[in-house]
N, C-alpha and C. Protein backbone atom coordinates (compact mmCIF):
# COMPACT_ATOMS: atom_id res chain seq x y z
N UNK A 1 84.92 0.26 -55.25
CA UNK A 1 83.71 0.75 -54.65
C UNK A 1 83.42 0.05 -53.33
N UNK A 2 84.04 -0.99 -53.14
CA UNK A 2 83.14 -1.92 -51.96
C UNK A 2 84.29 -1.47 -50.57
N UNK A 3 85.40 -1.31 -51.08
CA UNK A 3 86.49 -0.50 -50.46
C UNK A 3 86.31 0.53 -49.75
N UNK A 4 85.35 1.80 -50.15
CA UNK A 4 84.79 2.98 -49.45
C UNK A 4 83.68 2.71 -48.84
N UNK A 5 82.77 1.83 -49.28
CA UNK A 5 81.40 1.12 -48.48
C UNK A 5 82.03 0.60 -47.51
N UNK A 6 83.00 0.07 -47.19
CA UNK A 6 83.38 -0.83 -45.78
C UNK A 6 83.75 0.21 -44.94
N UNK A 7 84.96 0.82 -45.78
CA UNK A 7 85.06 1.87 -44.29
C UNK A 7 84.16 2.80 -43.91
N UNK A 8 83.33 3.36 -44.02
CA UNK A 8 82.29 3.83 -44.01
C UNK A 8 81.69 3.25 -42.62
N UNK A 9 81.17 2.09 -42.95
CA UNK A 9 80.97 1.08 -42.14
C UNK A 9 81.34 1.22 -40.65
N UNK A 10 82.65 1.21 -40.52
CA UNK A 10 83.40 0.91 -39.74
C UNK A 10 83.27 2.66 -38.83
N UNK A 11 82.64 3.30 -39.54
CA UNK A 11 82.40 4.66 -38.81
C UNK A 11 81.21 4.79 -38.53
N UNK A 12 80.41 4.02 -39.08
CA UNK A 12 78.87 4.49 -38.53
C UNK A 12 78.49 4.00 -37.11
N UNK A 13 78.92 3.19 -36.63
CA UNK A 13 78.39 3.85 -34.74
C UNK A 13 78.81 4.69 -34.67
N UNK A 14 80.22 5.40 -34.52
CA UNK A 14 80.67 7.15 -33.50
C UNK A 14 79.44 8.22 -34.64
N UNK A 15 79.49 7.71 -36.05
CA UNK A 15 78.05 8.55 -36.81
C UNK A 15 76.87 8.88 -35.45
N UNK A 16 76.49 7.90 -35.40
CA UNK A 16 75.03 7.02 -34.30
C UNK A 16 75.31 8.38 -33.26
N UNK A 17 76.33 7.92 -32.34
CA UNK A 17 76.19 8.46 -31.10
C UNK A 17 76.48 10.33 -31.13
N UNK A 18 77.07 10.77 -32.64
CA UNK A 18 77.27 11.60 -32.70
C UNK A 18 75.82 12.47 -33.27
N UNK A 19 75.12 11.97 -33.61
CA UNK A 19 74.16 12.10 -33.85
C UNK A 19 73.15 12.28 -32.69
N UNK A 20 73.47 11.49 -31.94
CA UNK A 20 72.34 11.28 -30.44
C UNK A 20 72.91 12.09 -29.84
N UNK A 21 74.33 12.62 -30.13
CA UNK A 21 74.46 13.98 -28.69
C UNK A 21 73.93 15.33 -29.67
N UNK A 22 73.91 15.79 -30.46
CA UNK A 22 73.84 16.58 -31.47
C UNK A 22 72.21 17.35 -31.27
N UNK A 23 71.76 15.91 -31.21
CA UNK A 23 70.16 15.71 -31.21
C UNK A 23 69.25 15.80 -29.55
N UNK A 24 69.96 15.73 -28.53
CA UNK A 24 69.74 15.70 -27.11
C UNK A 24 70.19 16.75 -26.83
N UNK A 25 70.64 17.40 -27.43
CA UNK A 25 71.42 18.91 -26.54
C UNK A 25 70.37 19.63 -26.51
N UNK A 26 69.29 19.96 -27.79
CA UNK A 26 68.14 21.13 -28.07
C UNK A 26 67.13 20.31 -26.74
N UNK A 27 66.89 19.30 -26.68
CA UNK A 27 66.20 18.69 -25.93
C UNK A 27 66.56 18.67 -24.02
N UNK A 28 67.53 18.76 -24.04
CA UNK A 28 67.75 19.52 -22.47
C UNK A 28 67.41 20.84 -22.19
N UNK A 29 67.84 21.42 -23.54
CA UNK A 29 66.98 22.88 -23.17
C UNK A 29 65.87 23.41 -23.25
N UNK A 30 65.32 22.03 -23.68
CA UNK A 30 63.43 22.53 -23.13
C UNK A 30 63.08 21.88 -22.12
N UNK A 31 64.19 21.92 -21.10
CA UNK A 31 63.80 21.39 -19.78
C UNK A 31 63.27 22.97 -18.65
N UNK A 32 62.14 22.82 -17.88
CA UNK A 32 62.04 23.82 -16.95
C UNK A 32 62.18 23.31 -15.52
N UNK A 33 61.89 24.35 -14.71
CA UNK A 33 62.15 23.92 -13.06
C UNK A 33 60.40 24.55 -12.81
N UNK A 34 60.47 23.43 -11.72
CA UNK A 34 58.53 23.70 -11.21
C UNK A 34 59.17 23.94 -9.47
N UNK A 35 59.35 24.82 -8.92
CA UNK A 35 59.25 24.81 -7.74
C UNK A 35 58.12 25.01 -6.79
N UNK A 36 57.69 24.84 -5.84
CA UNK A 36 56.54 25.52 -5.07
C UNK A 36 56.63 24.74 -3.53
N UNK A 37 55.19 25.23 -2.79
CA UNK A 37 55.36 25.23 -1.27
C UNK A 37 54.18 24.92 -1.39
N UNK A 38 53.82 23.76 -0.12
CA UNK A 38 52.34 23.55 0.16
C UNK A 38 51.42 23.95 1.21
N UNK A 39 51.32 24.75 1.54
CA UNK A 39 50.97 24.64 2.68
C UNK A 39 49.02 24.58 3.25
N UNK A 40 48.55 24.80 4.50
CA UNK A 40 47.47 25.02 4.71
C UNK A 40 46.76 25.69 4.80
N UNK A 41 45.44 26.12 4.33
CA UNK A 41 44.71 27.15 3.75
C UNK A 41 43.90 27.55 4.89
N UNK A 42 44.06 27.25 6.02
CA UNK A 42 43.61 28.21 6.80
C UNK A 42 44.53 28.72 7.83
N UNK A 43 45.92 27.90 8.19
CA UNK A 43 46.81 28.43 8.66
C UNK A 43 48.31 28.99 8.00
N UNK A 44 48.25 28.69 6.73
CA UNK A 44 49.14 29.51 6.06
C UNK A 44 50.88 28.40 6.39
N UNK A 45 50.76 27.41 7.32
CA UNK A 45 51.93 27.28 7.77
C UNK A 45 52.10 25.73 6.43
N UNK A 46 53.29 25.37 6.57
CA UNK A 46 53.87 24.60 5.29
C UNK A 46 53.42 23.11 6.03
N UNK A 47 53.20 22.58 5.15
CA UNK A 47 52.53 20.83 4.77
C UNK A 47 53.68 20.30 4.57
N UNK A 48 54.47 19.11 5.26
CA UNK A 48 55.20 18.10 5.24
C UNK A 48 54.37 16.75 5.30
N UNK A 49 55.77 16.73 4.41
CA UNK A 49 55.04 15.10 3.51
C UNK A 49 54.11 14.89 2.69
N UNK A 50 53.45 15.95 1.95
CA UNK A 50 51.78 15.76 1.26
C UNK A 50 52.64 15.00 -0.01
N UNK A 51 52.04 14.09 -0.74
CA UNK A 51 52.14 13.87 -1.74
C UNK A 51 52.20 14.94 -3.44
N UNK A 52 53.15 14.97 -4.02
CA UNK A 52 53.07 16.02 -5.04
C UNK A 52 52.98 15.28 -6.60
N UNK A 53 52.07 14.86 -7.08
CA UNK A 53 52.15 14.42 -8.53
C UNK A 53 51.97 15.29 -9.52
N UNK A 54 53.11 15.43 -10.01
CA UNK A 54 53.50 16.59 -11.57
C UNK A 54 52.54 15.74 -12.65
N UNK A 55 51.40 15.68 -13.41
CA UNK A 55 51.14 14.34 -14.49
C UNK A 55 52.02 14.16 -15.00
N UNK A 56 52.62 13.09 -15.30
CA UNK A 56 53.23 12.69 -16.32
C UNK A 56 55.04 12.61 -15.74
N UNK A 57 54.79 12.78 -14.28
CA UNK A 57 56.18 12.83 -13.39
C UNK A 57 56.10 11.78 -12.63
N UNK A 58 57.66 11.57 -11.54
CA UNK A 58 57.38 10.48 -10.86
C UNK A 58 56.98 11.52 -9.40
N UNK A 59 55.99 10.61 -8.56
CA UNK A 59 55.87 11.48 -7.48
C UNK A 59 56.87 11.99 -6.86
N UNK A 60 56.66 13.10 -5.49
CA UNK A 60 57.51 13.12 -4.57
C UNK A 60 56.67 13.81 -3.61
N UNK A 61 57.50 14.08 -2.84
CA UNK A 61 56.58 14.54 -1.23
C UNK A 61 57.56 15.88 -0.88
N UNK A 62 56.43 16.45 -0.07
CA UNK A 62 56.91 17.97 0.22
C UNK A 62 58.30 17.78 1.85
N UNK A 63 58.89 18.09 1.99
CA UNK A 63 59.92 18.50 2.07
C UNK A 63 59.43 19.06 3.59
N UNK A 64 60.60 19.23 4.96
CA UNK A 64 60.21 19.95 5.79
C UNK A 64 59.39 21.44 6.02
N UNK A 65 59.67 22.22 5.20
CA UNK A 65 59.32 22.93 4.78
C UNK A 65 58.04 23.30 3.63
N UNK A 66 57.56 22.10 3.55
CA UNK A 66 56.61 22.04 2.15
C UNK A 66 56.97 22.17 1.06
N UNK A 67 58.35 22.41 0.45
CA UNK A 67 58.34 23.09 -0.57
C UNK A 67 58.85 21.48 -1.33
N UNK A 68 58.90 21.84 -2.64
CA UNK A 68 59.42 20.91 -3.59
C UNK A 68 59.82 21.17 -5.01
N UNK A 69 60.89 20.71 -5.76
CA UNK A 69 61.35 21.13 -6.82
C UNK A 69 61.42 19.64 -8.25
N UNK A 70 60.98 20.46 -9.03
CA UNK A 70 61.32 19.17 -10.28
C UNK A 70 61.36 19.66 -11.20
N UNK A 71 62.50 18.98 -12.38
CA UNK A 71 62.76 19.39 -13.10
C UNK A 71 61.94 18.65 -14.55
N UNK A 72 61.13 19.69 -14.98
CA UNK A 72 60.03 19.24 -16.16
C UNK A 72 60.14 19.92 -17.62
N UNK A 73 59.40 18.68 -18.48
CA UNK A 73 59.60 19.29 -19.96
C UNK A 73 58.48 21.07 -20.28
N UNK A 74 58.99 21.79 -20.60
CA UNK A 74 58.75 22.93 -21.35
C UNK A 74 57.10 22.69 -21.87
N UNK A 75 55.92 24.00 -21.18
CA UNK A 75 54.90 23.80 -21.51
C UNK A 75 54.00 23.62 -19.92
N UNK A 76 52.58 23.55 -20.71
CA UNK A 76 51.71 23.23 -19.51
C UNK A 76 51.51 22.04 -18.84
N UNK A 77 51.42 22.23 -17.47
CA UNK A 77 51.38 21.14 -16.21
C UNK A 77 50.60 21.30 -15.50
N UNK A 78 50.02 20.06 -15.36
CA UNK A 78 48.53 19.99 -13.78
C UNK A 78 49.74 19.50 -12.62
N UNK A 79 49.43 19.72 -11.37
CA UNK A 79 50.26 19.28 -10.08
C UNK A 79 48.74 18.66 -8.98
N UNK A 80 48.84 17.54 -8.74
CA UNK A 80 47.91 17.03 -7.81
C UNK A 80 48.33 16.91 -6.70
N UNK A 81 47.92 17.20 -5.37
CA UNK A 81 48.37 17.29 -4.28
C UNK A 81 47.44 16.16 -3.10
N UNK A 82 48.14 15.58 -2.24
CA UNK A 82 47.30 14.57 -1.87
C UNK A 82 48.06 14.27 -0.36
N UNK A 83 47.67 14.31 0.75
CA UNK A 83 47.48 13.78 2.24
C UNK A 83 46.71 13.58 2.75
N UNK A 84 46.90 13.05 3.87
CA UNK A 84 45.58 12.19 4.81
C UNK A 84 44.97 13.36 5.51
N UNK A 85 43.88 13.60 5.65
CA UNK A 85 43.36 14.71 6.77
C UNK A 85 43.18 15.97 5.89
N UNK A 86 43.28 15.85 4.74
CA UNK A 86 43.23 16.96 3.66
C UNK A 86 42.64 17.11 2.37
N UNK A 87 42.39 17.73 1.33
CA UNK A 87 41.13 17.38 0.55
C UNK A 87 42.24 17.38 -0.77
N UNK A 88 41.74 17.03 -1.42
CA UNK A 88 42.93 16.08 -2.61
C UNK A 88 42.97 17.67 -3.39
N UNK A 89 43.78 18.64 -3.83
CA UNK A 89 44.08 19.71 -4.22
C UNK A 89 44.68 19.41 -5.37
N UNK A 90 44.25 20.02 -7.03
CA UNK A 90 44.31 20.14 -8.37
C UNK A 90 44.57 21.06 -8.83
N UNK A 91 46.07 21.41 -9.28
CA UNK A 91 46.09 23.05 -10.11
C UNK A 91 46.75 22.74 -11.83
N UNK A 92 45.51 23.41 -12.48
CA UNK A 92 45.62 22.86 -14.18
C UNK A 92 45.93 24.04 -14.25
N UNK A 93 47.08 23.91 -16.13
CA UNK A 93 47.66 25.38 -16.36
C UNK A 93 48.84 25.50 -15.79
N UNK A 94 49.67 25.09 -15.31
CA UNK A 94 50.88 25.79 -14.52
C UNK A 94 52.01 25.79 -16.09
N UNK A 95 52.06 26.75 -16.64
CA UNK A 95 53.11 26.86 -17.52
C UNK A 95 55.04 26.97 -16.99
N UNK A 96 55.67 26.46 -17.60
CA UNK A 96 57.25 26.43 -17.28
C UNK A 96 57.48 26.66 -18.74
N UNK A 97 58.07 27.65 -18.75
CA UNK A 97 58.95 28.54 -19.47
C UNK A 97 60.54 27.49 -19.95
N UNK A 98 61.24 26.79 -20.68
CA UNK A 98 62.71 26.39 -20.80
C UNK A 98 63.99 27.10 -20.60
N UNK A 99 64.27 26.77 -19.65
CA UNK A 99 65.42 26.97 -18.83
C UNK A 99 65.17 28.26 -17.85
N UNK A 100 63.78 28.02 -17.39
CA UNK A 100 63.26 29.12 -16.49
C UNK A 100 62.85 28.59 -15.64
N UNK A 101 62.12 28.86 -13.75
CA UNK A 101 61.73 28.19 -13.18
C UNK A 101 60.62 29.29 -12.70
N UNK A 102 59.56 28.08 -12.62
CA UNK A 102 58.20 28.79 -12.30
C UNK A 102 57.94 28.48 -10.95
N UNK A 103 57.42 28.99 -9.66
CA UNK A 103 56.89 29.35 -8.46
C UNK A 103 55.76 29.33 -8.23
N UNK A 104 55.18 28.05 -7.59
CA UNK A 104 53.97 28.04 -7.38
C UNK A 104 53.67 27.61 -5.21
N UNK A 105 52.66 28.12 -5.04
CA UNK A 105 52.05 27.70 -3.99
C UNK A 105 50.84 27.39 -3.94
N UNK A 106 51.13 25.98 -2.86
CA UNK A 106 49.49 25.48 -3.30
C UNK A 106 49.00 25.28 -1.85
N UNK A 107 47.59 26.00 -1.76
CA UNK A 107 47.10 25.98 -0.72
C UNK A 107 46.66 24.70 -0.30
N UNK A 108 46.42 23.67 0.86
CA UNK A 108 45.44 22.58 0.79
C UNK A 108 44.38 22.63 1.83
N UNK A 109 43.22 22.64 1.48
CA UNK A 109 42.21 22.72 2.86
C UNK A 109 42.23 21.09 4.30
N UNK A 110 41.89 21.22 5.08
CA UNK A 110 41.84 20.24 6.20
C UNK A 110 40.10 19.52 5.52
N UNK A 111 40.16 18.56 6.19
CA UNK A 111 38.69 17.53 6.02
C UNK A 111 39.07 17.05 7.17
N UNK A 112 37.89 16.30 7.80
CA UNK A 112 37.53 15.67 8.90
C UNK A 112 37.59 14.29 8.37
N UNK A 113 38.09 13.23 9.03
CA UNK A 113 38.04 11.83 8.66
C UNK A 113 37.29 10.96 9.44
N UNK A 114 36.39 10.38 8.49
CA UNK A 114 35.44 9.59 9.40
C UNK A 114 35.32 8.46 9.61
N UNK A 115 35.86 8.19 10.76
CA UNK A 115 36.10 6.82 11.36
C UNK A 115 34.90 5.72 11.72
N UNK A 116 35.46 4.77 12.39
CA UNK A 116 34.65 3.50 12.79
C UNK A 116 33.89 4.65 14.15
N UNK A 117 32.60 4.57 14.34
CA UNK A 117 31.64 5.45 15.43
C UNK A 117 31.62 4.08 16.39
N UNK A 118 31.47 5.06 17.65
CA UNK A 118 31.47 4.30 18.93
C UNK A 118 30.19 4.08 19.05
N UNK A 119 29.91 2.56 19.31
CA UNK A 119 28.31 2.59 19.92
C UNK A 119 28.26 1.55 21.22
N UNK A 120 27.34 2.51 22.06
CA UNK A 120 26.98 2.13 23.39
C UNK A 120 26.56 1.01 23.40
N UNK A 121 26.17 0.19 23.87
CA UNK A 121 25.27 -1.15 24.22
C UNK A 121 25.06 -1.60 25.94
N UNK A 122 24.11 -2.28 26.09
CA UNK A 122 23.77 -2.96 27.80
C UNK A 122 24.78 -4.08 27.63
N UNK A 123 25.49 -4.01 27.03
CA UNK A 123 26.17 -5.30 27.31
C UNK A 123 27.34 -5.12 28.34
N UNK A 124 27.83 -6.21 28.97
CA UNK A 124 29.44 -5.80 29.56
C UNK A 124 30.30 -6.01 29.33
N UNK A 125 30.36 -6.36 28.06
CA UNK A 125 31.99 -6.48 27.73
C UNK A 125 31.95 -5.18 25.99
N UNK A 126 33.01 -5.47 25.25
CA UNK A 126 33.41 -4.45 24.22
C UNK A 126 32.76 -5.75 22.98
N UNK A 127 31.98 -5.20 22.44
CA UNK A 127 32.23 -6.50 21.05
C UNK A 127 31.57 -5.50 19.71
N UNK A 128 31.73 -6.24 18.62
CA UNK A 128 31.54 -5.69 17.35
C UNK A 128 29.92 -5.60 17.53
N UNK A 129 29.71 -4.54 16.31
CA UNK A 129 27.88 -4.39 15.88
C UNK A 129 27.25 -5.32 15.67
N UNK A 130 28.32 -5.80 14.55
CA UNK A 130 27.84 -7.57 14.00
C UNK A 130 27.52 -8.63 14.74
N UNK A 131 28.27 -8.35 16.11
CA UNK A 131 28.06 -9.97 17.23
C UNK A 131 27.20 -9.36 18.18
N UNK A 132 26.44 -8.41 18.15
CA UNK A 132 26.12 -8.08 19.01
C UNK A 132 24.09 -8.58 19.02
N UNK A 133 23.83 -9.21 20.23
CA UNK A 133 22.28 -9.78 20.14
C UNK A 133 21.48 -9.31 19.46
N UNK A 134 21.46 -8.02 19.47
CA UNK A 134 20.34 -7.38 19.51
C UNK A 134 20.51 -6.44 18.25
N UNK A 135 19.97 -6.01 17.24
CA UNK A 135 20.50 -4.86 16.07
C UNK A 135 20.59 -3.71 17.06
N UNK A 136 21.79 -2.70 16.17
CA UNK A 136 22.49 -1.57 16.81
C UNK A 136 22.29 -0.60 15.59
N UNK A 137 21.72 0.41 16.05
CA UNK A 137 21.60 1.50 14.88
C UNK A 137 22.32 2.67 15.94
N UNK A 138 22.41 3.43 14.82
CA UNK A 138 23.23 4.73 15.50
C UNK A 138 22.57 5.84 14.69
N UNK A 139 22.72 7.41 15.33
CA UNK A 139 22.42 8.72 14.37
C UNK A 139 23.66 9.26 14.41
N UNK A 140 24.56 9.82 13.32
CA UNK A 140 25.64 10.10 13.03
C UNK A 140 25.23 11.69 13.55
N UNK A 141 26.92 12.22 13.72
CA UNK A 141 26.64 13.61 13.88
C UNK A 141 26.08 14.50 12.80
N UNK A 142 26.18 14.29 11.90
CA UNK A 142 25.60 14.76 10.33
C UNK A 142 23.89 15.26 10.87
N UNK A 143 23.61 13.80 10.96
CA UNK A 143 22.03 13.85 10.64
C UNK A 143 21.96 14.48 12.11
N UNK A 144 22.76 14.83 13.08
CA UNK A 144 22.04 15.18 14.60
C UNK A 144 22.34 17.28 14.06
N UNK A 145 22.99 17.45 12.92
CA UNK A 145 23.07 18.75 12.98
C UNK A 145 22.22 19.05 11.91
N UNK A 146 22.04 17.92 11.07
CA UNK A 146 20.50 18.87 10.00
C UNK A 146 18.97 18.86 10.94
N UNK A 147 18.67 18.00 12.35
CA UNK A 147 17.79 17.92 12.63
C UNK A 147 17.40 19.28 13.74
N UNK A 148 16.18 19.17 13.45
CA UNK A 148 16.31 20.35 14.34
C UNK A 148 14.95 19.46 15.81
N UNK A 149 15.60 19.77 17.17
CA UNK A 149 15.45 19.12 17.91
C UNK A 149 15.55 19.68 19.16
N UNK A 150 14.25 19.70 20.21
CA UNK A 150 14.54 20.09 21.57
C UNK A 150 15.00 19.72 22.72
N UNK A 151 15.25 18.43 22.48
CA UNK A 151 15.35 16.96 23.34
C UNK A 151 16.51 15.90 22.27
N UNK A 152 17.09 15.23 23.38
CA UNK A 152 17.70 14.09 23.06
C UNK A 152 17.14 12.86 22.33
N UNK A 153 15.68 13.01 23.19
CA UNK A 153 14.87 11.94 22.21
C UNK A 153 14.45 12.32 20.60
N UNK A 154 14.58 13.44 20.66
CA UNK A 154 13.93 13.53 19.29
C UNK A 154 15.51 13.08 18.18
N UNK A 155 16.27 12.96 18.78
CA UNK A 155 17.24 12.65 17.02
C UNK A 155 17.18 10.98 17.01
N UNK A 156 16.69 10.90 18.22
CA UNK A 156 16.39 9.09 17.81
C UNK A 156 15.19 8.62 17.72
N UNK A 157 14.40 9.42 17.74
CA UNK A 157 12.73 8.93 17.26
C UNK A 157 12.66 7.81 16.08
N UNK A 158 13.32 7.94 14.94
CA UNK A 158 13.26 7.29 13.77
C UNK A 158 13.86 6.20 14.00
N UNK A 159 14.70 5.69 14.74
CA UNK A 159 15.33 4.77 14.82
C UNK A 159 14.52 3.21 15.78
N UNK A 160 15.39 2.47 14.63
CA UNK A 160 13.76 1.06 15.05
C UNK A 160 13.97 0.35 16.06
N UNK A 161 13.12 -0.19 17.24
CA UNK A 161 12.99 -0.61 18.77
C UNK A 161 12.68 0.14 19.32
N UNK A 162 12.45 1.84 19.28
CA UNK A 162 12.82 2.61 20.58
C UNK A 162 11.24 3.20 20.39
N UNK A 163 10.51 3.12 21.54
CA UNK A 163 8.87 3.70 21.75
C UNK A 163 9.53 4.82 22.53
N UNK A 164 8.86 6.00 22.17
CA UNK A 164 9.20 7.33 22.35
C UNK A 164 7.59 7.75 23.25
N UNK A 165 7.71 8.40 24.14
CA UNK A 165 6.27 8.82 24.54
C UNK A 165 6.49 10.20 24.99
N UNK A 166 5.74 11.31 25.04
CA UNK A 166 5.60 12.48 25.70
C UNK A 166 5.30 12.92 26.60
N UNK A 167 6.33 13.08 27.90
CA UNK A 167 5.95 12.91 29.45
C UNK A 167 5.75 14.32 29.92
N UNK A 168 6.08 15.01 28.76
CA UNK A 168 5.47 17.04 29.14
C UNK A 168 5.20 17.51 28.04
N UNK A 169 5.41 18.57 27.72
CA UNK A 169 4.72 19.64 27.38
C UNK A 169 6.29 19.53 26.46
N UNK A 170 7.42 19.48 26.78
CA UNK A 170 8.85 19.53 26.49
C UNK A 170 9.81 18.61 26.49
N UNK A 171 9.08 17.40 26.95
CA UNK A 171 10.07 16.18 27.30
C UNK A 171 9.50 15.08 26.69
N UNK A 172 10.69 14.20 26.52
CA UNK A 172 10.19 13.32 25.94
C UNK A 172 10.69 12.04 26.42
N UNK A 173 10.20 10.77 27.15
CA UNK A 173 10.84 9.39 27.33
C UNK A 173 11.02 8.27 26.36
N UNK A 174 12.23 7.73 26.60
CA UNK A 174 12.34 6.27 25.40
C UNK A 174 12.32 5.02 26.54
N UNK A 175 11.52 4.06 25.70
CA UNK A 175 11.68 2.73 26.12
C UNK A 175 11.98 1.94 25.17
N UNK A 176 12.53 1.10 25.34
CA UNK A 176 13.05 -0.13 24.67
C UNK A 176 12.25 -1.39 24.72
């Protein structure tokens, strides 16, 4: 008896690995293909370089052309889309079919990026807000387009140091 237990033995790794190919074959074939194109939603033309995250994939980036391909497990997929100058784009639901490839395009809109704002000063040289003598307030373009205003002085009325006086009927002077 201990005679057939040994050799036995002596076969169970090629068992193992015969087993692990046996068992991986059904499992490649619930692999799908996700292809698609990115481009911009108001000019239609293709997005290079946007970032493409499949969940549960490793990233990659769109391609001269925008487009990009990966090969994913069978079932539903979100794809997150992500560049600078652009608004972070989410499509939930994208089903892939096994051993089929699904076609998607994803639009991405433009955003405006809002930087460090320039502010004037009496001074003569260039220096930060922070070093600067005197406090520095600013009105962003935001608040200069919800206000409604006939004059230059009026989008800075609110702002603190500045005596505003009414030199017409339509005008208005600032002093400091």
């Amino acid at each position: 008896m201990k005679a057939i237990s040994t050799r036995w033995q002596r076969y169970l790794p090629w068992m193992f690995v015969a087993a692990g190919v046996l068992f991986s074959a059904p499992l490649a074939a619930q692999q799908g293909t996700l292809t698609g194109r990115v481009t911009d939603a108001e000019t239609g033309s293709a997005v290079v370089g946007a970032t493409i995250e499949i969940v549960g994939q490793p990233l990659m980036a769109s391609d001269d052309a925008g487009g990009f391909t990966a090969s994913v497990p069978a079932g539903s997929h979100s794809v997150i889309v992500t560049l600078i100058g652009y608004e972070i784009t989410r499509l939930d639901g994208i089903a892939v079919d096994a051993g089929a490839t699904t076609d998607i395009e994803i639009p991405i809109r433009s955003r405006a990026l809002i930087l460090n704002p320039v502010v004037v000063t009496a001074s003569r040289r260039q220096e930060k807000a922070l070093e600067a003598p005197a406090s520095v307030s600013s009105v962003s373009s935001a608040e200069i387009q919800r206000t409604i205003a006939t004059t230059p002085a009026d989008h800075v009325q609110t702002q603190p140091g500045l005596d505003i006086f009414q030199s017409s009927l339509t005008g208005g002077s600032l002093a400091a």
